[in-house]
Protein backbone atom coordinates (compact mmCIF):
# COMPACT_ATOMS: atom_id res chain seq x y z
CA UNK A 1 -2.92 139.23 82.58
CA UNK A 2 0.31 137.42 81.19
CA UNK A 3 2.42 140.43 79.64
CA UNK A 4 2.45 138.88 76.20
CA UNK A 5 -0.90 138.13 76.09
CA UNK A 6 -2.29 141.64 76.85
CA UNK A 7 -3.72 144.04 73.71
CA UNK A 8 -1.42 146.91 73.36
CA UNK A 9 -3.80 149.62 71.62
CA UNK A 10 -7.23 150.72 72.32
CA UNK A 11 -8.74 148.94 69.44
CA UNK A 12 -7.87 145.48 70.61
CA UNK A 13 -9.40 146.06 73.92
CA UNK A 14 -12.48 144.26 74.65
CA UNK A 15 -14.64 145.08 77.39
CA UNK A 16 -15.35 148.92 79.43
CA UNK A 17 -17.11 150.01 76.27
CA UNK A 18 -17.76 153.32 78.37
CA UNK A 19 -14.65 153.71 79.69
CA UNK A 20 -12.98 153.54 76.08
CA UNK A 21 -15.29 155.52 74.30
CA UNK A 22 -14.35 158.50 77.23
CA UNK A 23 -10.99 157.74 77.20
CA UNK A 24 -10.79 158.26 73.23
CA UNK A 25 -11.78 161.58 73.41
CA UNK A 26 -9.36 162.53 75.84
CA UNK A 27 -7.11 161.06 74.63
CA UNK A 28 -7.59 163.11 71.12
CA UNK A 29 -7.79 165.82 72.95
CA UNK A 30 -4.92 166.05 74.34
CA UNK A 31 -3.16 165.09 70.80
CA UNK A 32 -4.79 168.37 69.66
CA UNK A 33 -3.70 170.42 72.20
CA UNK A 34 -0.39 168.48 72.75
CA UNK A 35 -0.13 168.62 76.12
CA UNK A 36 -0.06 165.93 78.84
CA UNK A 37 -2.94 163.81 79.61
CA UNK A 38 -5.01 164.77 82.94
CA UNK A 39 -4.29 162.50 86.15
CA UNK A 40 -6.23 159.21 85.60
CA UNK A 41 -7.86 156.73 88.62
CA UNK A 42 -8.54 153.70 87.32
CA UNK A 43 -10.58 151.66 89.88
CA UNK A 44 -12.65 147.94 90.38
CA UNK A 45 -11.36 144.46 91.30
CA UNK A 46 -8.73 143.09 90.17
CA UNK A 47 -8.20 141.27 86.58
CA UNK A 48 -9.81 143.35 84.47
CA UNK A 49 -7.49 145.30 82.95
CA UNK A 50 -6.61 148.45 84.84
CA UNK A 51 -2.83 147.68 84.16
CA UNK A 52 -2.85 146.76 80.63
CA UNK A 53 -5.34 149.93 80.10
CA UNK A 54 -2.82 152.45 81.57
CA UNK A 55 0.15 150.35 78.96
CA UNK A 56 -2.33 151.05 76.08
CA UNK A 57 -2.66 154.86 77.10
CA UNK A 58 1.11 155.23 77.20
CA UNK A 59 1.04 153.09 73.62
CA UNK A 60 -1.62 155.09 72.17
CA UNK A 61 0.49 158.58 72.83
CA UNK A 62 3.90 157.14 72.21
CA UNK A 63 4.94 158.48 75.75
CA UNK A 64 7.25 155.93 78.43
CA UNK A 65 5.38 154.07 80.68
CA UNK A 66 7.17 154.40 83.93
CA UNK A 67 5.16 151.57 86.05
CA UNK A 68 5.76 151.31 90.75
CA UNK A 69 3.65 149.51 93.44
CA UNK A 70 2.25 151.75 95.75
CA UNK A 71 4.14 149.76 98.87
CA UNK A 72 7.49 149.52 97.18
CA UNK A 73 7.60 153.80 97.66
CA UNK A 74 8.70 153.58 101.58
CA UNK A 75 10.74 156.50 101.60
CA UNK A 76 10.43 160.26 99.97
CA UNK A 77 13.75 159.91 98.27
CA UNK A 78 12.34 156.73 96.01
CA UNK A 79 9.33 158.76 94.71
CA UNK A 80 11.33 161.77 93.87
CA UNK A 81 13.42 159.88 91.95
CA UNK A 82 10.75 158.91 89.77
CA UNK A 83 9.27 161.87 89.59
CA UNK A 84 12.60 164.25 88.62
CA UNK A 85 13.54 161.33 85.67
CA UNK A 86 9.88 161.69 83.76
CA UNK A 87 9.87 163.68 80.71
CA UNK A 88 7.43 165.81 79.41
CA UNK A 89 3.88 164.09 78.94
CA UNK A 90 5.57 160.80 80.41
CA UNK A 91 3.11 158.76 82.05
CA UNK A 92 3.92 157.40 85.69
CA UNK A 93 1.55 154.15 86.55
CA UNK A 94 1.45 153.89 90.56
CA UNK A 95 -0.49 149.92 91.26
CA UNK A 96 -2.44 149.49 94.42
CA UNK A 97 -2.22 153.52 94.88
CA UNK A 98 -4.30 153.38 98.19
CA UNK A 99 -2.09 151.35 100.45
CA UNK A 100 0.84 154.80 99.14
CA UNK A 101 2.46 155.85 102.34
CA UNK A 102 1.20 159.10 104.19
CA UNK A 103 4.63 161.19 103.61
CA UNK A 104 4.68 160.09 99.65
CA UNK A 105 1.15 160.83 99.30
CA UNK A 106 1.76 164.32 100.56
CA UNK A 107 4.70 164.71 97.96
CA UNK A 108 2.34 163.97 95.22
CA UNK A 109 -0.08 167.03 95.74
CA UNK A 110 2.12 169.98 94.49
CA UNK A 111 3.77 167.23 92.07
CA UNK A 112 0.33 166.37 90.41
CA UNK A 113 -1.37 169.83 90.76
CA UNK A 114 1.71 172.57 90.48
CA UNK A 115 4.27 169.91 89.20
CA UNK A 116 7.17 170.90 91.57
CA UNK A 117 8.26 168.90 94.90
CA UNK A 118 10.11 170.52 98.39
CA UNK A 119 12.82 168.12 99.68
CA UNK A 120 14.25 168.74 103.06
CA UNK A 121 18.02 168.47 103.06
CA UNK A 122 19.90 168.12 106.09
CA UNK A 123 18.42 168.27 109.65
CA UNK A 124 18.26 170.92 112.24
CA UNK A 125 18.82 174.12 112.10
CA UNK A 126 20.58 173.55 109.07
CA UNK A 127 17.81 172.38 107.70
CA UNK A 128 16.20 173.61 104.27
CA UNK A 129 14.11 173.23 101.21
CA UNK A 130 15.06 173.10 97.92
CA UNK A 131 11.90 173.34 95.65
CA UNK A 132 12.52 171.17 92.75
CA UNK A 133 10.64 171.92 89.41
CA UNK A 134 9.14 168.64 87.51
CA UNK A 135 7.97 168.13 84.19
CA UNK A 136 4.32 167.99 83.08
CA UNK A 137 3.46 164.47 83.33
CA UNK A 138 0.52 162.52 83.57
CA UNK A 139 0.21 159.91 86.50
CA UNK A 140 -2.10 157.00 86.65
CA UNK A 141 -3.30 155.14 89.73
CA UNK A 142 -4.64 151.61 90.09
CA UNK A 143 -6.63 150.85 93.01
CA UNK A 144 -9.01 148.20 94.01
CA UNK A 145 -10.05 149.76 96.91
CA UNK A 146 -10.76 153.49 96.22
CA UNK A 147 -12.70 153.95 99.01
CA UNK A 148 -9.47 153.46 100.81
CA UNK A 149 -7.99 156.78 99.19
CA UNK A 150 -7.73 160.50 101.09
CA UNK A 151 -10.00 163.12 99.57
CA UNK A 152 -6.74 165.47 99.12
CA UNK A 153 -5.25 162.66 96.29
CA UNK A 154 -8.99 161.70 95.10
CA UNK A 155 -9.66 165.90 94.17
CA UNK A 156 -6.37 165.92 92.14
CA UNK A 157 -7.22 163.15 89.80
CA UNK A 158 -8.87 165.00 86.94
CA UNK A 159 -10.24 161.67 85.34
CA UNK A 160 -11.91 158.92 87.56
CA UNK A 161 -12.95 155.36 85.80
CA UNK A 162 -14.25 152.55 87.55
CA UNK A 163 -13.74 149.16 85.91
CA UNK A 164 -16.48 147.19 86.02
CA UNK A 165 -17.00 143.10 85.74
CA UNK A 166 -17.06 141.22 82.47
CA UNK A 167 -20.41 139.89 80.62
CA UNK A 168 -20.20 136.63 79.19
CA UNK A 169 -20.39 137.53 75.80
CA UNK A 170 -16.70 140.08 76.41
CA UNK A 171 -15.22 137.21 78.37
CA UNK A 172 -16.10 134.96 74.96
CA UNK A 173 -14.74 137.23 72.57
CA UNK A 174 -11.11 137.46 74.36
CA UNK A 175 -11.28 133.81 74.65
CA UNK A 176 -11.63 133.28 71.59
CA UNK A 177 -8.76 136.02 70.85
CA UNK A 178 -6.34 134.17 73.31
CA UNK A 179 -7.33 130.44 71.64
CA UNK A 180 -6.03 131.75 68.26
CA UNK A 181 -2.57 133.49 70.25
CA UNK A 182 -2.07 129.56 72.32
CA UNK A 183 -3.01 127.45 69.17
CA UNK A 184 -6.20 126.43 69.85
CA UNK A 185 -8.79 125.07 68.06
CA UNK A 186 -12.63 126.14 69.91
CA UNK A 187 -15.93 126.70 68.97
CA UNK A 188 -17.96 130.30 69.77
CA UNK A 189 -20.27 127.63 71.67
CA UNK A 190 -17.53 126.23 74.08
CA UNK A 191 -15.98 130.36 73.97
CA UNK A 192 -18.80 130.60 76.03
CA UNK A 193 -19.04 127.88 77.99
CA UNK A 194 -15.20 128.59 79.14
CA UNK A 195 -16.41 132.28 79.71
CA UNK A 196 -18.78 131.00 82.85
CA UNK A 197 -15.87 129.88 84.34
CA UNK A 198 -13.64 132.65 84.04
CA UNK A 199 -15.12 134.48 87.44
CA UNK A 200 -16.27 137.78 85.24
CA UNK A 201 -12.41 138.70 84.98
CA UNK A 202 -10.47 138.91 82.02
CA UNK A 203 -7.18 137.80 83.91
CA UNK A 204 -9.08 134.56 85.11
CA UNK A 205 -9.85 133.66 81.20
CA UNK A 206 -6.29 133.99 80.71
CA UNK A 207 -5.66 131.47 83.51
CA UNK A 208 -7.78 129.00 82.33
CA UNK A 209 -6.90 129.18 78.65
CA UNK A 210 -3.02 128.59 79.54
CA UNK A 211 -3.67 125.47 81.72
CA UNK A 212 -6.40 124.43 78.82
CA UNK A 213 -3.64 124.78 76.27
CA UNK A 214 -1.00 122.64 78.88
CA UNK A 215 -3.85 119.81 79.41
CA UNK A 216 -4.13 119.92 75.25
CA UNK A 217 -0.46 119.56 74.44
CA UNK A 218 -0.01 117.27 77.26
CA UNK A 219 -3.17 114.80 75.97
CA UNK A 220 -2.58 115.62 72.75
CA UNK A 221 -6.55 117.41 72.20
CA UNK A 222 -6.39 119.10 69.05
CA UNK A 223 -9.68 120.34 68.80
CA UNK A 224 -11.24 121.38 72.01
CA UNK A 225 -14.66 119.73 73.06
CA UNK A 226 -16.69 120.28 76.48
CA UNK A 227 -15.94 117.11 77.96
CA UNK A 228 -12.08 117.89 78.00
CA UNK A 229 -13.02 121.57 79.09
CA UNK A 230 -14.97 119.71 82.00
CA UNK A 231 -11.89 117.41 82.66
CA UNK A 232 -9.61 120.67 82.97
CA UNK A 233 -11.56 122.31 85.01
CA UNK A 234 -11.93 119.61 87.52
CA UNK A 235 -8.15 118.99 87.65
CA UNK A 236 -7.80 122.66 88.45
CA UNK A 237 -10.58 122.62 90.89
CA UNK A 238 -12.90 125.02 89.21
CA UNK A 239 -16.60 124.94 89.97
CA UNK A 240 -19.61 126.23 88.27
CA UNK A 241 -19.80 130.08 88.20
CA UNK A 242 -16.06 129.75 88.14
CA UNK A 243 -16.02 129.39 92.41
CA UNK A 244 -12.75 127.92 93.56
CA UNK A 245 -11.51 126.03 96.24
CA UNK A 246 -10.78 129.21 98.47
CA UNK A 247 -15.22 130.78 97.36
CA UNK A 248 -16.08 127.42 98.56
CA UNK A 249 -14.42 127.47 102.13
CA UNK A 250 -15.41 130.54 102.95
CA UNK A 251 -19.08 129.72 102.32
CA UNK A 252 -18.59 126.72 103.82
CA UNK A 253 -17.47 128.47 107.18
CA UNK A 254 -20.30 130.73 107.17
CA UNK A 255 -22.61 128.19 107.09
CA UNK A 256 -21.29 125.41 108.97
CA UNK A 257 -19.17 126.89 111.48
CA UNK A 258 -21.00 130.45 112.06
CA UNK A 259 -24.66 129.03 110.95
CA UNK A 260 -25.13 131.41 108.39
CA UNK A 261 -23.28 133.84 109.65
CA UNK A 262 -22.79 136.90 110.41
CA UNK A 263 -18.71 136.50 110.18
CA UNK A 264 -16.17 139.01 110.13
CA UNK A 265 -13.53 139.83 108.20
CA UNK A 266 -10.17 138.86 110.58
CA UNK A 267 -12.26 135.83 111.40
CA UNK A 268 -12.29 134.51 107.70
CA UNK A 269 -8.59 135.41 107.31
CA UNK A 270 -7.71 133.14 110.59
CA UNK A 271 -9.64 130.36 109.42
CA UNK A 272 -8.60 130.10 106.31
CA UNK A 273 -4.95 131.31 106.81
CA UNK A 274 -5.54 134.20 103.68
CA UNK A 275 -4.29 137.95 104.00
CA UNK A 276 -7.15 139.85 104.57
CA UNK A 277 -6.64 141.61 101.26
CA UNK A 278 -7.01 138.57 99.27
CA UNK A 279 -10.63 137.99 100.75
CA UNK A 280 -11.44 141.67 100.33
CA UNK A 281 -10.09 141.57 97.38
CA UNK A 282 -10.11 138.85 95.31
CA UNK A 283 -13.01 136.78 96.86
CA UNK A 284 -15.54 139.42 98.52
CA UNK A 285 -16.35 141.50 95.12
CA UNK A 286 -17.22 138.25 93.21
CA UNK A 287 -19.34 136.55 96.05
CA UNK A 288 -21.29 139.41 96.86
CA UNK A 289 -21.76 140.08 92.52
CA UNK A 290 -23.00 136.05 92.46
CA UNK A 291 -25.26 137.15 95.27
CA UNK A 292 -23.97 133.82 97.44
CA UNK A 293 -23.09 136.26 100.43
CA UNK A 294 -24.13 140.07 101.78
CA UNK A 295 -21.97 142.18 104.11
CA UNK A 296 -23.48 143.66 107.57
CA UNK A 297 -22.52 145.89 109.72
CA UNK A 298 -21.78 142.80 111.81
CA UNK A 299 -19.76 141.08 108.88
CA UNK A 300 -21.03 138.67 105.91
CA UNK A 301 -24.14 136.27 106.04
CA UNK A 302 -25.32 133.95 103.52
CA UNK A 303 -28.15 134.59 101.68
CA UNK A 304 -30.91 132.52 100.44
CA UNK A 305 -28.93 131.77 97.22
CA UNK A 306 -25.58 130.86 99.27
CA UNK A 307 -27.25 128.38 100.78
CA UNK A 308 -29.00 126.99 98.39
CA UNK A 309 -25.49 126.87 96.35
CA UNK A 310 -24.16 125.00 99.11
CA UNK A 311 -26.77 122.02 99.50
CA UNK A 312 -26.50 121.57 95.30
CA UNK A 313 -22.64 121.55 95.59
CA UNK A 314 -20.88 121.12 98.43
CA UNK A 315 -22.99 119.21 100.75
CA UNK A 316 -21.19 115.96 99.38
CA UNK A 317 -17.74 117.67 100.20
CA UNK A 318 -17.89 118.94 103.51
CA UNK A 319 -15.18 116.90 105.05
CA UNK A 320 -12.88 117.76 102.21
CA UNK A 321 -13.76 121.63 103.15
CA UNK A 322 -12.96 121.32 106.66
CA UNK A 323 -9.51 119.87 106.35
């Protein structure tokens, strides 16, 4: 989600009603003791608010937020330079967590559990460790792929949450929250109608509201009807469901290239010249929660609902699909 447009305490957050209602108790709890927070893993796909949640727990303590990307720690020096600057109860946010580098990871165990970390210095025989004490401080990973993650950094997270997709009715209410932050006028009625787009993500809604709100200034729309929510969202290529351009290829390829499938993973990503992590990542979760595709052991088919997606809506635009 756009920085500015995020909610910044617990309160404003719509959406993980489980999630918050947990994470309010710790999070007393720890007032009451006054100690730092236990090690958080926040997983589920991405766009629904695993960032902004670990800003609002940082918010919510008064603590510094100290925020990395997992793949931007390449060396053992970078993370313990993080780690020696956090204060007490500070909370360190590591993004993407499961793609962390094998010699980092193994820095974090005795920096999460025992809060100290070894650093060689020199090499050799002159080699040696200096054990280097840390504060207590309370780290939070993202990942969208915990399955990815070793059981030795799994055990040491003391609080595990998995994120979950949006229901129409959450996606409404923070559309209506954003329309009031962009200056725009909406109905409840079309909150919901723009919430069927929005792909069950929170980030997507925010998307769509900010070209909405370009498309309004730009035409001049003051208050905001269906038809010109239909016109934006075929300008920005946005089918029912809220399936895009990229959803629709790779159905198409499974059903007119592999017949149905099955078609795996490194095959999509050639075809339709995407990182592999996108697919997995951004496409895969929201396909197989539509029910439009199914993963084998021999990679993803179409199911009965895929194809019957396919012959109501893209049938007509198979030769814009294959080019």
């Amino acid at each position: 989600m756009n920085y500015s447009l995020r909610p910044d305490r617990l309160d404003k957050f719509i959406g993980q009603k489980e999630i918050i209602e947990r994470l309010k108790v710790m999070l007393e709890s720890s007032r009451i003791r006054d100690e730092a927070l236990d090690h958080i893993l926040l997983s589920g796909p991405p766009g629904l608010g695993k960032t902004t949640l670990a800003n609002i727990i940082a918010n919510e303590l008064q603590v510094k937020f100290h925020s990395v990307s997992a793949p931007t720690l390449t060396k053992i020096g970078d993370l313990a330079k993080i780690l020696t600057t956090l204060n007490e109860k500070d909370i360190l946010f590591i993004d993407e967590i499961h793609r962390l580098n094998r010699s980092c990871e193994e820095v974090l165990y005795s920096a999460m559990e025992d809060y100290f970390i070894d650093i060689i210095i020199g090499e050799g025989i002159t080699a040696k460790s200096i054990r280097i004490p840390l504060k207590k401080f309370t780290l939070i990973g993202a990942t969208t792929r915990s399955g990815y993650l070793s059981s030795p950094l799994r055990a040491r997270f003391g609080i595990e949450m998995k994120f979950s997709f949006y229901k129409i009715e959450e996606l409404a209410e923070i559309i209506i929250q954003l329309s009031k932050e962009l200056n725009l006028e909406l109905s409840e009625e079309i909150a919901i109608y723009i919430a069927t787009y929005c792909r069950m993500t929170p980030r997507e809604a925010v998307r769509i509201m900010k070209r909405i709100r370009d498309y309004a200034i730009v035409e001049n729309v003051q208050n905001i009807s269906k038809d010109f929510i239909d016109f934006c969202l075929n300008n920005l290529g946005i089918s029912s469901n809220g399936i895009n351009e990229i959803d629709k290829k790779i159905l198409y390829i499974i059903y007119k290239r592999y017949k149905g499938g099955p078609v795996g993973i490194k095959t999509l990503s050639s075809l339709l010249d995407e990182e592999e992590k996108t697919i997995l990542e951004n496409h895969e979760p929201f396909l197989l929660k539509l029910g439009l595709i199914e993963k084998t052991k021999k990679g993803r088919i179409l199911t009965e609902k895929g194809y019957k997606f396919i012959k109501q809506n893209l049938k007509e635009n198979l030769y814009v699909l294959e080019n």
